[in-house]
Protein backbone atom coordinates (compact mmCIF):
# COMPACT_ATOMS: atom_id res chain seq x y z
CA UNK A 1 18.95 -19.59 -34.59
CA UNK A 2 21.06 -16.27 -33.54
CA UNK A 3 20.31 -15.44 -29.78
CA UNK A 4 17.01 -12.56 -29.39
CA UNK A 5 16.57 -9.81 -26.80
CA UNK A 6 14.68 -10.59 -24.14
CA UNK A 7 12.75 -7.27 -22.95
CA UNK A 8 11.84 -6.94 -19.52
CA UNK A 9 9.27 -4.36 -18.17
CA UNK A 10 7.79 -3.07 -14.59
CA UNK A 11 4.13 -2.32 -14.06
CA UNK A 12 1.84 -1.63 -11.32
CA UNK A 13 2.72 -0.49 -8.07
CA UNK A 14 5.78 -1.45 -7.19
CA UNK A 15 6.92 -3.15 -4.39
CA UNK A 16 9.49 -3.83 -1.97
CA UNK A 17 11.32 -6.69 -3.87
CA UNK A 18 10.27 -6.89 -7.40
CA UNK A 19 13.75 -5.52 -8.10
CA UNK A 20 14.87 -8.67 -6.68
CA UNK A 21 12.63 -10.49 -9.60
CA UNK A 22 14.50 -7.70 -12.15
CA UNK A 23 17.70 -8.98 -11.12
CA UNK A 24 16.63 -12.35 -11.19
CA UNK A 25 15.56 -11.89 -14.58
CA UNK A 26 18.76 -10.26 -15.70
CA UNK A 27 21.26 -13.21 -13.57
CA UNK A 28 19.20 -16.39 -15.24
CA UNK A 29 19.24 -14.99 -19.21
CA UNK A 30 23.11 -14.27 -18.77
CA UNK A 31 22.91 -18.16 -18.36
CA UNK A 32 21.54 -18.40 -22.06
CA UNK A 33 23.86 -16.86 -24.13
CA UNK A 34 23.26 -18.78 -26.97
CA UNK A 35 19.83 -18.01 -27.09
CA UNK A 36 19.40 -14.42 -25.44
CA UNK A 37 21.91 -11.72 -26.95
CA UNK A 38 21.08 -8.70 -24.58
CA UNK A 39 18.42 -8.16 -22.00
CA UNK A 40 16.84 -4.43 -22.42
CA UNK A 41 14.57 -2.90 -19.82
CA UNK A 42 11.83 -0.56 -21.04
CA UNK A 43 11.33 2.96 -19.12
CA UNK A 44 8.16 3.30 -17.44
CA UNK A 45 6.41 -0.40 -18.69
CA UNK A 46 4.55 -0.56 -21.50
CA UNK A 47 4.92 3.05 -22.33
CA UNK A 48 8.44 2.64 -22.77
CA UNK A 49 7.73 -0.05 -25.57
CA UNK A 50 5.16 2.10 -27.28
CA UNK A 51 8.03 4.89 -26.71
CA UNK A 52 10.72 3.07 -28.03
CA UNK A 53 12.36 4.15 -24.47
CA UNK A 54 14.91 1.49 -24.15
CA UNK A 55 17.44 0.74 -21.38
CA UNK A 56 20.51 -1.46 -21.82
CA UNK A 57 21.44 -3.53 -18.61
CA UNK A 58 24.81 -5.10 -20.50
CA UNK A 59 26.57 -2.54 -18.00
CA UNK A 60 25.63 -4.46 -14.62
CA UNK A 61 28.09 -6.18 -12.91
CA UNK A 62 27.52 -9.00 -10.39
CA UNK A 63 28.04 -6.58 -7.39
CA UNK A 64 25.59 -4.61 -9.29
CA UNK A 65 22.64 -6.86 -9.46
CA UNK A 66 23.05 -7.67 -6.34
CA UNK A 67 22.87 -4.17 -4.71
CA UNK A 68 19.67 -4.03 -7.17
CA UNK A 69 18.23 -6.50 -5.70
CA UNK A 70 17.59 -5.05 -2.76
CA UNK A 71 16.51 -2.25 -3.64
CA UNK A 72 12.69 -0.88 -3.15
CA UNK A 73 10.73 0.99 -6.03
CA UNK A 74 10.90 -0.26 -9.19
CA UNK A 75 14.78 0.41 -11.20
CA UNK A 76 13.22 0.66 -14.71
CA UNK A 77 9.96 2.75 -13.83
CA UNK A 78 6.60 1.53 -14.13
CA UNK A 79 3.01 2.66 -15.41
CA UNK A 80 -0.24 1.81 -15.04
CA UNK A 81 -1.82 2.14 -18.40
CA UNK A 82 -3.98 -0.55 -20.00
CA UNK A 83 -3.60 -1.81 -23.68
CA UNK A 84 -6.93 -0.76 -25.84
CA UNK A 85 -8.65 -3.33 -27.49
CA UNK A 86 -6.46 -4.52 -30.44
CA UNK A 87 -9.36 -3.76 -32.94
CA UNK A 88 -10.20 -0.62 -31.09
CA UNK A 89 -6.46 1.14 -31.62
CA UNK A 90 -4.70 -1.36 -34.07
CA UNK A 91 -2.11 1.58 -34.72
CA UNK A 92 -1.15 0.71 -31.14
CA UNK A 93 -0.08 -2.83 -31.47
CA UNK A 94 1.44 -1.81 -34.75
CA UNK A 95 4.00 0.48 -33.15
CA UNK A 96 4.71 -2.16 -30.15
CA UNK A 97 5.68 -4.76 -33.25
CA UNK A 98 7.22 -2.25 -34.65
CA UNK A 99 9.85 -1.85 -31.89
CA UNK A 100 9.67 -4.78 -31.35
CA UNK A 101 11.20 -5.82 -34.93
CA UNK A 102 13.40 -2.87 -34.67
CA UNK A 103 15.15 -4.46 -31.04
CA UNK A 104 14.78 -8.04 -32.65
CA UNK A 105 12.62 -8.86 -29.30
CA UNK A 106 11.83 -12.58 -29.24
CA UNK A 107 11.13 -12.67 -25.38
CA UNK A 108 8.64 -10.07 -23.19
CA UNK A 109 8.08 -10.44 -19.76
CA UNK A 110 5.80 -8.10 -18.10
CA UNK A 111 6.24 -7.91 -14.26
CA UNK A 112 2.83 -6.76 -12.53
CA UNK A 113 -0.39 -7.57 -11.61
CA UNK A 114 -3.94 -8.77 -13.07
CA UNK A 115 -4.29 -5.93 -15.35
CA UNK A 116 -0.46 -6.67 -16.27
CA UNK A 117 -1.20 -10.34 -17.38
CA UNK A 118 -3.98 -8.54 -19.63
CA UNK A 119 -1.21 -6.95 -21.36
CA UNK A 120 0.70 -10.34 -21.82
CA UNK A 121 -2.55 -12.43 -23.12
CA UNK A 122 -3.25 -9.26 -25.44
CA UNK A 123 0.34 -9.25 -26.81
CA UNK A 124 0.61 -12.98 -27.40
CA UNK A 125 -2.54 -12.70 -29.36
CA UNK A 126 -1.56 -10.24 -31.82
CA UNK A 127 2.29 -11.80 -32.03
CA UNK A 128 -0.02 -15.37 -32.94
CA UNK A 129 -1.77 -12.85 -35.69
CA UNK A 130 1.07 -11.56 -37.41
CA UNK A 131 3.11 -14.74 -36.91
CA UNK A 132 5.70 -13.00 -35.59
CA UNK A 133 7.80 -15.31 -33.18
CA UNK A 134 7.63 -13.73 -29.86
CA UNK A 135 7.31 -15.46 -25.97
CA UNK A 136 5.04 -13.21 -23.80
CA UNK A 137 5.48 -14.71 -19.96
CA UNK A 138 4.01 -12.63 -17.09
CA UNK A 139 5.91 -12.05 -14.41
CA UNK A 140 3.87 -11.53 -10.86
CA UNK A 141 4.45 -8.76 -8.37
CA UNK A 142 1.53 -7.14 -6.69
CA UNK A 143 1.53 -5.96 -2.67
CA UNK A 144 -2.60 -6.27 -2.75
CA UNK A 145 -2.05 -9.96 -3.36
CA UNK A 146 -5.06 -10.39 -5.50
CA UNK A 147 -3.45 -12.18 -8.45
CA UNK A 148 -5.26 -15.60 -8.79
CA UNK A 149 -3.64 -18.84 -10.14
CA UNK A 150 -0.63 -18.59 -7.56
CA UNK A 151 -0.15 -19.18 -3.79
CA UNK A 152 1.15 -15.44 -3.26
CA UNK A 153 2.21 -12.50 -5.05
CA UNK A 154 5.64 -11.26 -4.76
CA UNK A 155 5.93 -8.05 -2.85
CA UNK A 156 2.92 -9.08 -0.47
CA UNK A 157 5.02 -10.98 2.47
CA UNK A 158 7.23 -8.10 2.62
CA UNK A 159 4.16 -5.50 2.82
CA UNK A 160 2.81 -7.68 5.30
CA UNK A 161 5.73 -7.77 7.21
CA UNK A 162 5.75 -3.80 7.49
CA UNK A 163 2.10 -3.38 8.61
CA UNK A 164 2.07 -6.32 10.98
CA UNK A 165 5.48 -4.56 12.65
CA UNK A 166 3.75 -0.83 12.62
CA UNK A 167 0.96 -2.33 14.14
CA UNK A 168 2.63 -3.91 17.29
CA UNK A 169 5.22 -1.10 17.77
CA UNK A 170 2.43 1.30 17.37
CA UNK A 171 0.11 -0.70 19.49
CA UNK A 172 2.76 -0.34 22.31
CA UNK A 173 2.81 3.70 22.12
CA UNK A 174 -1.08 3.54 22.22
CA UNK A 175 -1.81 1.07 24.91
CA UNK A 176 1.42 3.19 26.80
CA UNK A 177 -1.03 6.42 26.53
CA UNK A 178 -4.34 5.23 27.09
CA UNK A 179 -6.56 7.02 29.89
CA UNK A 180 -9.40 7.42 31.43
CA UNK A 181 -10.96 8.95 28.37
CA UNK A 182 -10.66 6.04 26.31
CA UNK A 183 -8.36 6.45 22.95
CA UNK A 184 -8.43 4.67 19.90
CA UNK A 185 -6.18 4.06 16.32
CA UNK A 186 -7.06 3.49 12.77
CA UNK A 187 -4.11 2.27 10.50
CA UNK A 188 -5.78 2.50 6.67
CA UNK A 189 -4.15 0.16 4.56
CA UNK A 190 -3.92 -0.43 0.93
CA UNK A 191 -7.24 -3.02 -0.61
CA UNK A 192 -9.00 -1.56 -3.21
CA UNK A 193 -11.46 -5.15 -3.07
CA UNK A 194 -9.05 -7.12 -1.31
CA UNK A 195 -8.47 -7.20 2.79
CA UNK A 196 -4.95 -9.07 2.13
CA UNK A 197 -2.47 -6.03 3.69
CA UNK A 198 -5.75 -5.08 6.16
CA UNK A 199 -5.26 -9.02 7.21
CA UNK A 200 -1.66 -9.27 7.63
CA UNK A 201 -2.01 -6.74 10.68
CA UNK A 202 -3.13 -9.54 12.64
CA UNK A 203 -0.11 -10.98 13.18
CA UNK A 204 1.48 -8.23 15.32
CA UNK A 205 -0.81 -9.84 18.14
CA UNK A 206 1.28 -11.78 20.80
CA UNK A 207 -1.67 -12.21 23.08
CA UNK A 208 -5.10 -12.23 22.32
CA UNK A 209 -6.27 -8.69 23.17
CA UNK A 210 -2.72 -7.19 21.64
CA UNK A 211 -3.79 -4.69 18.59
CA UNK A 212 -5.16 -4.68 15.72
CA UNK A 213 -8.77 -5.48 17.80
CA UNK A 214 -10.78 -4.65 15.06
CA UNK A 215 -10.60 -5.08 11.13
CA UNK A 216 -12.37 -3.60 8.48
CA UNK A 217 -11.73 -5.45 5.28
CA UNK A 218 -13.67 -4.58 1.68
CA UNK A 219 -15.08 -8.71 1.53
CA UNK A 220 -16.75 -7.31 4.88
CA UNK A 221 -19.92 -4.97 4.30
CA UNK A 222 -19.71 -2.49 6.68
CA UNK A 223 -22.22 -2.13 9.89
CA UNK A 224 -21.60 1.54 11.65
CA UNK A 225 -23.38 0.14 15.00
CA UNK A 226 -21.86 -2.93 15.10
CA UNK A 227 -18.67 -1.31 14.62
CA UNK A 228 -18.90 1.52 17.26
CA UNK A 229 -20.50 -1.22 19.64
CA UNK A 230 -17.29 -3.46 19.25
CA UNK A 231 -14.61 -0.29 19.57
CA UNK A 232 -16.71 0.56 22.45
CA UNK A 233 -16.70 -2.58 24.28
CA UNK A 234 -12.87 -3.23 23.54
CA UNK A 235 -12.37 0.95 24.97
CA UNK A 236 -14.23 -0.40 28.06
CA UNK A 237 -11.97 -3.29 29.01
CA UNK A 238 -8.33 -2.16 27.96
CA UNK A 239 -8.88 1.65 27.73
CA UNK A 240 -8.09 2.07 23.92
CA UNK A 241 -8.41 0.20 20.15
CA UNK A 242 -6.87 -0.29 17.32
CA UNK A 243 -8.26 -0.70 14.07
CA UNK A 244 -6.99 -1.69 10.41
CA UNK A 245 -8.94 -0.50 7.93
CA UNK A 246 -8.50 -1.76 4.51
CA UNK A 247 -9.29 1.61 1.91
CA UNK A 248 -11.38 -0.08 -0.19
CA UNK A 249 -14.24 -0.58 3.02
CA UNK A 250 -18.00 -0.45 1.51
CA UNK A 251 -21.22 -0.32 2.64
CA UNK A 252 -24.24 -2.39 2.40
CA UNK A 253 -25.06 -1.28 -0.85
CA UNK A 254 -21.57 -2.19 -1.80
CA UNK A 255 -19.98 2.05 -2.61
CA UNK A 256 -17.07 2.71 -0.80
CA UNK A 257 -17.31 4.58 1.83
CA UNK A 258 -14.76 7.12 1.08
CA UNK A 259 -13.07 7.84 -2.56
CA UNK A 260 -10.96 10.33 -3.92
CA UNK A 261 -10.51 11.66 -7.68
CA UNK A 262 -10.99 10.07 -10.65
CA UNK A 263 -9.05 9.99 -13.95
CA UNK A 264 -9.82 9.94 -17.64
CA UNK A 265 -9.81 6.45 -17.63
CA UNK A 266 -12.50 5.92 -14.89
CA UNK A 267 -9.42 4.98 -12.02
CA UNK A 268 -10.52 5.86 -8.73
CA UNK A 269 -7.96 7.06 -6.53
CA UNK A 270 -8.83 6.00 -2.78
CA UNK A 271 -8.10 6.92 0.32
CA UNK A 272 -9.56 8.68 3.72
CA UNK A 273 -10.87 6.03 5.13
CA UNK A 274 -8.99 6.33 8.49
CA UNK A 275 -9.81 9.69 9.40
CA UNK A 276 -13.23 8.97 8.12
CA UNK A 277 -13.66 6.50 11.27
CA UNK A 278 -11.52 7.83 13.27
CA UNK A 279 -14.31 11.34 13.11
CA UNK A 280 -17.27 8.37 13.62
CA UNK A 281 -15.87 7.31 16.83
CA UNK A 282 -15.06 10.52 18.32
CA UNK A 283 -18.55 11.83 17.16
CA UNK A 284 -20.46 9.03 18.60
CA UNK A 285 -18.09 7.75 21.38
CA UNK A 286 -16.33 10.72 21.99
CA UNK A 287 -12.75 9.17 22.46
CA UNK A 288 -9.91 10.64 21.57
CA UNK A 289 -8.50 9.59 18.57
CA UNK A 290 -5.30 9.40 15.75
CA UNK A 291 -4.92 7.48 12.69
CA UNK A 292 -1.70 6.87 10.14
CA UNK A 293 -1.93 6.01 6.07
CA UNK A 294 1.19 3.78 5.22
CA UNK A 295 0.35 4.50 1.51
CA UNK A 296 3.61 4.08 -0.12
CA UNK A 297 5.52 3.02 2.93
CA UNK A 298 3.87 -0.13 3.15
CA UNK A 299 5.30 -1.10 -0.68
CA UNK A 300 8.64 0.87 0.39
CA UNK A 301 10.16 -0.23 3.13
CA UNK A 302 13.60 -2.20 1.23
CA UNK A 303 14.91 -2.16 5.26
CA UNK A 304 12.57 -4.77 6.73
CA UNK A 305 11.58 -7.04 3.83
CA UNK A 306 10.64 -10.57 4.22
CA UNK A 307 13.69 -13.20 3.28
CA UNK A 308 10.78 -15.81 1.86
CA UNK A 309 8.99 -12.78 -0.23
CA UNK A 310 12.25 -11.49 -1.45
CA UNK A 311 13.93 -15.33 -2.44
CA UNK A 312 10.40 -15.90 -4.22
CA UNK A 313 10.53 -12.94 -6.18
CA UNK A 314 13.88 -13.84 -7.48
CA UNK A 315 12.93 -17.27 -8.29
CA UNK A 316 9.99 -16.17 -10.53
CA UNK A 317 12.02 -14.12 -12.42
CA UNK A 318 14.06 -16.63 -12.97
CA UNK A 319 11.31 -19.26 -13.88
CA UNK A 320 9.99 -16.54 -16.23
CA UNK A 321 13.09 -16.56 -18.37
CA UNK A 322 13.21 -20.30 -18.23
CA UNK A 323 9.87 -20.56 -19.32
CA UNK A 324 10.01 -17.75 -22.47
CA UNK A 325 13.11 -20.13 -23.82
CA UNK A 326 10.91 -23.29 -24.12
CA UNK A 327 8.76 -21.91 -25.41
CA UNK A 328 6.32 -20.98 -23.52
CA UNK A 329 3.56 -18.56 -23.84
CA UNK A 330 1.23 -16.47 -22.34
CA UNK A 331 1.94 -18.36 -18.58
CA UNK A 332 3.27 -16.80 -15.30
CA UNK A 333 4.82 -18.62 -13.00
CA UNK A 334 2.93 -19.74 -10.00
CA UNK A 335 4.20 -20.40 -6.40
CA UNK A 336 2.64 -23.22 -5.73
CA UNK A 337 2.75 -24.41 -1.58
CA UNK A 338 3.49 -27.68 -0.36
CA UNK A 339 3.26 -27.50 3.15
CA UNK A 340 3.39 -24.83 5.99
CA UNK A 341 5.87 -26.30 8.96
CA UNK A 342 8.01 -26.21 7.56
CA UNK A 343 6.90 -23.77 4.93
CA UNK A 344 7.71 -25.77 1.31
CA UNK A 345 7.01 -24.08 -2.12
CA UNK A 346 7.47 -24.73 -5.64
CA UNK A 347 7.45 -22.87 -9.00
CA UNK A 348 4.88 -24.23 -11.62
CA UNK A 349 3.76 -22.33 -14.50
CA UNK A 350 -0.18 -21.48 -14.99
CA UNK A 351 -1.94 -19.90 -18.11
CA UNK A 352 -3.03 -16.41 -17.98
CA UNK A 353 -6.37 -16.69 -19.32
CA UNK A 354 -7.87 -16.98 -15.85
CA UNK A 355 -5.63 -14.58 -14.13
CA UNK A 356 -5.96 -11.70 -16.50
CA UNK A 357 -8.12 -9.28 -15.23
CA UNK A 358 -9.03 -11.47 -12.29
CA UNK A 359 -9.23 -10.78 -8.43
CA UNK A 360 -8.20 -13.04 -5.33
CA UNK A 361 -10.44 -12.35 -2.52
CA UNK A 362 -9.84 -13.03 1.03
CA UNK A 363 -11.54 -16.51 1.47
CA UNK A 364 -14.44 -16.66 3.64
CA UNK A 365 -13.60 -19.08 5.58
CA UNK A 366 -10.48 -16.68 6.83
CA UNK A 367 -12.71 -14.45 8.40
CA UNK A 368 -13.98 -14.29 11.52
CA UNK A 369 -15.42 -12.71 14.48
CA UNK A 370 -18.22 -11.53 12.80
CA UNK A 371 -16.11 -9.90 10.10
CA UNK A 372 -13.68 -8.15 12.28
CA UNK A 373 -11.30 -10.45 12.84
CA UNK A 374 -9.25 -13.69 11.33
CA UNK A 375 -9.25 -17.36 11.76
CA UNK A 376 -6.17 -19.40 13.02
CA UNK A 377 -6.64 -21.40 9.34
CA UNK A 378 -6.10 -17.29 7.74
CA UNK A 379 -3.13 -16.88 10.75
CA UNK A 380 -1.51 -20.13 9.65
CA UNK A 381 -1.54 -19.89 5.98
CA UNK A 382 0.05 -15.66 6.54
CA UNK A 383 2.89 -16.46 9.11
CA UNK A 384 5.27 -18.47 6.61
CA UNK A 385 4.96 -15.25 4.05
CA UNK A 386 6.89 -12.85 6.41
CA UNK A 387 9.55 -15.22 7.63
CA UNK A 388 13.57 -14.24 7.36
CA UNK A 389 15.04 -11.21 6.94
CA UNK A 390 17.48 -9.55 4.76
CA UNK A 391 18.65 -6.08 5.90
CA UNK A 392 20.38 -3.68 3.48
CA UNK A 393 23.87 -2.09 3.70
CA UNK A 394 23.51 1.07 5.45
CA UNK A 395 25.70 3.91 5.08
CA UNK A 396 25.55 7.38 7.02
CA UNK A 397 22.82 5.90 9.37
CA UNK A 398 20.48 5.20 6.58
CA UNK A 399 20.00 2.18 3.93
CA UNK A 400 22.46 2.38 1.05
CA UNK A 401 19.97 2.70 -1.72
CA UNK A 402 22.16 3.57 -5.17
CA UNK A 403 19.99 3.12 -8.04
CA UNK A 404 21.66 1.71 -10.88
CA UNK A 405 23.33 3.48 -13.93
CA UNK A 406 21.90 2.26 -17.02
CA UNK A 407 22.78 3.03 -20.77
CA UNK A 408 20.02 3.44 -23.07
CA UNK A 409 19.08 2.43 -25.98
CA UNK A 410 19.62 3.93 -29.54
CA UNK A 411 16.09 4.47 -30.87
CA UNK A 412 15.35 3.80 -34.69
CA UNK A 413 11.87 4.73 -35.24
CA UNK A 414 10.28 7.89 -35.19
CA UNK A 415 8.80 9.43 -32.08
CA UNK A 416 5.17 7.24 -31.23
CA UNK A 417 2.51 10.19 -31.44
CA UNK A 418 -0.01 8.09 -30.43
């Protein structure tokens, strides 16, 4: 059989490191020539397909990839837009065949999150339909690590990494100007339903009453009094707090406490959460108060990524293309751990029907302190995830960051009106 393009696509948030998995992706079908003939990226994920808005990455040298891979952001673009219902919009998986054909695609892998794999299953479904011969593997990335079926997510341990170091330098600069008036800090962290990032702040602590000394994560419903009575005891015997809260923090009743806009298609932006708390305490406690939102620096920072979460991401991009050439469909590869000292992982591939769509929690049994705080089980099963680092080239003072040059495609359809 003549060697297929393999078409590769972002989606999601990005992260610090999935252009690590990109390049892996890109390195691993060069291996294959004899069954991959070029490897395109599509502009902006799945809108690129539907688009026809093809990049060629033929032009990449070695030194190339390499400076790509450590890179933050995402190189081809990304979305987050959700496939109808393939009996709701047919005309839409007409026109992603349709390119398809047109770019003689034989291998898609989709690099995102749950709604991502969603994508995959719905693809591989309607490829099945029309019997046309086509290997859909997601590829996952998400910083909230929520996907389920897999260890970790790629892009979390470097996340992690970022909020657990703000929190201890910024712990230092608090506790340095505490006073008699008592002073406290929220950092609000990314977790739509997930307390992963809020959780990773725990490991800036060195000694037990080191910040964060209070967490607010959305598996947690949230008490006011029991809240204030904990910032005010820890205010009372070191002078100041710290709090992470995660955004997504609800009530009893289960609505978030604080939410933002939302779009056409019912996506609630959040967010506010910090200086919603940080207002409680100084209206009931009166202490003086300050609180940060990482937002996209938590996802961002390429300068202080985690060498585990970075060598991971790589080696499921890899796995990904291995996995589309045999054959397989409609899987993602799975880190699968084997032990944590020393930390030991593995690749394995796991079907996407349960992962579509699906959300990790934070397990109970990681929580602690009456929901503000973490076991050592939660402690010991984090600390592996942010080990090693990998610093980029800096030039001027400041990380070398060159985004890559890429050609793109000639299109052969008409424009998608859709």
């Amino acid at each position: 059989m003549a060697p297929r393009t393999l078409l590769y696509a972002q989606s999601g948030g990005v992260t610090a490191v999935i252009n690590a998995t990109a390049a892996g992706v890109i390195t691993e079908a060069r291996t294959h020539p004899a069954q991959i003939g070029r490897v395109l990226g599509a502009r902006q994920g799945i809108l690129g397909v539907l688009g026809e808005d093809l990049l060629d990455t033929a032009g990449l040298s070695v030194p190339d990839l390499a400076a790509l891979a450590g890179q933050p952001g995402g190189a081809f673009g990304s979305c987050r837009f959700d496939l109808d219902a393939p009996d709701d919009n047919p005309a839409q998986f007409e026109r992603l065949f349709e390119v398809f054909a047109a770019h003689d695609v034989g291998y898609f892998l989709y690099n995102g999150g749950n709604g991502s794999m969603d994508t995959v299953l719905k693809l591989s479904a309607a490829a099945r339909a029309r019997n046309y011969p086509l290997s859909c593997v997601g590829v996952p990335k998400t910083v909230d690590n929520d996907l389920v079926g897999t260890d970790v997510s790629p892009g979390y341990g470097s996340a992690a990494k970022y909020l657990a170091t703000s929190m201890r330098e910024a712990g230092m600069d608090l506790r340095a100007m505490s006073g008699r008036r008592g002073r406290i800090f929220v950092m609000e962290v990314m977790g739509r339903n997930c307390g992963w990032l809020a959780a990773a702040t725990v490991l800036a602590r060195q000694a037990p009453d080191d910040p964060p000394h209070v967490l607010l994560l959305p598996e947690v419903p949230f008490d006011a009094d029991a809240f204030l009575a904990r910032v005010q005891a820890c205010v009372e015997r070191l002078g100041y707090c710290a709090i992470t809260a995660a955004e997504g923090v609800r009530n009893q009743d289960g609505v978030l406490l604080v939410e933002q806009d939302e779009d056409v298609r019912g996506y609630v932006q959040l967010g506010g959460i910090g200086q919603w708390l940080a207002r409680l305490v100084h209206d009931r406690l009166g202490y003086k108060h300050h609180w940060a939102v990482p937002d996209y620096l938590q996802r961002a920072a390429g300068h202080l990524v985690s060498a585990t979460d970075r060598a991971q991401a790589e080696a499921v991009g890899q796995a990904a293309v291995r996995y589309a050439l045999n054959g397989r469909d409609a899987v993602m590869p799975a880190i699968v751990r084997e032990g944590d000292a020393p930390y030991r992982w593995r690749i394995e591939p796991a079907p996407l029907g349960p992962i579509a769509n699906a959300e990790r929690r934070l397990p109970t049994d990681f929580i602690a302190g009456a929901g503000f705080d973490l076991t050592g089980e939660a402690l010991r099963w984090l600390r592996p995830l942010i080990a090693g680092e990998i610093y980029p080239a800096f030039f001027e003072g400041l990380p070398d960051y060159r985004p890559p040059t890429f050609v793109a495609v000639g299109k052969k359809l008409a424009p998608y009106t859709g």
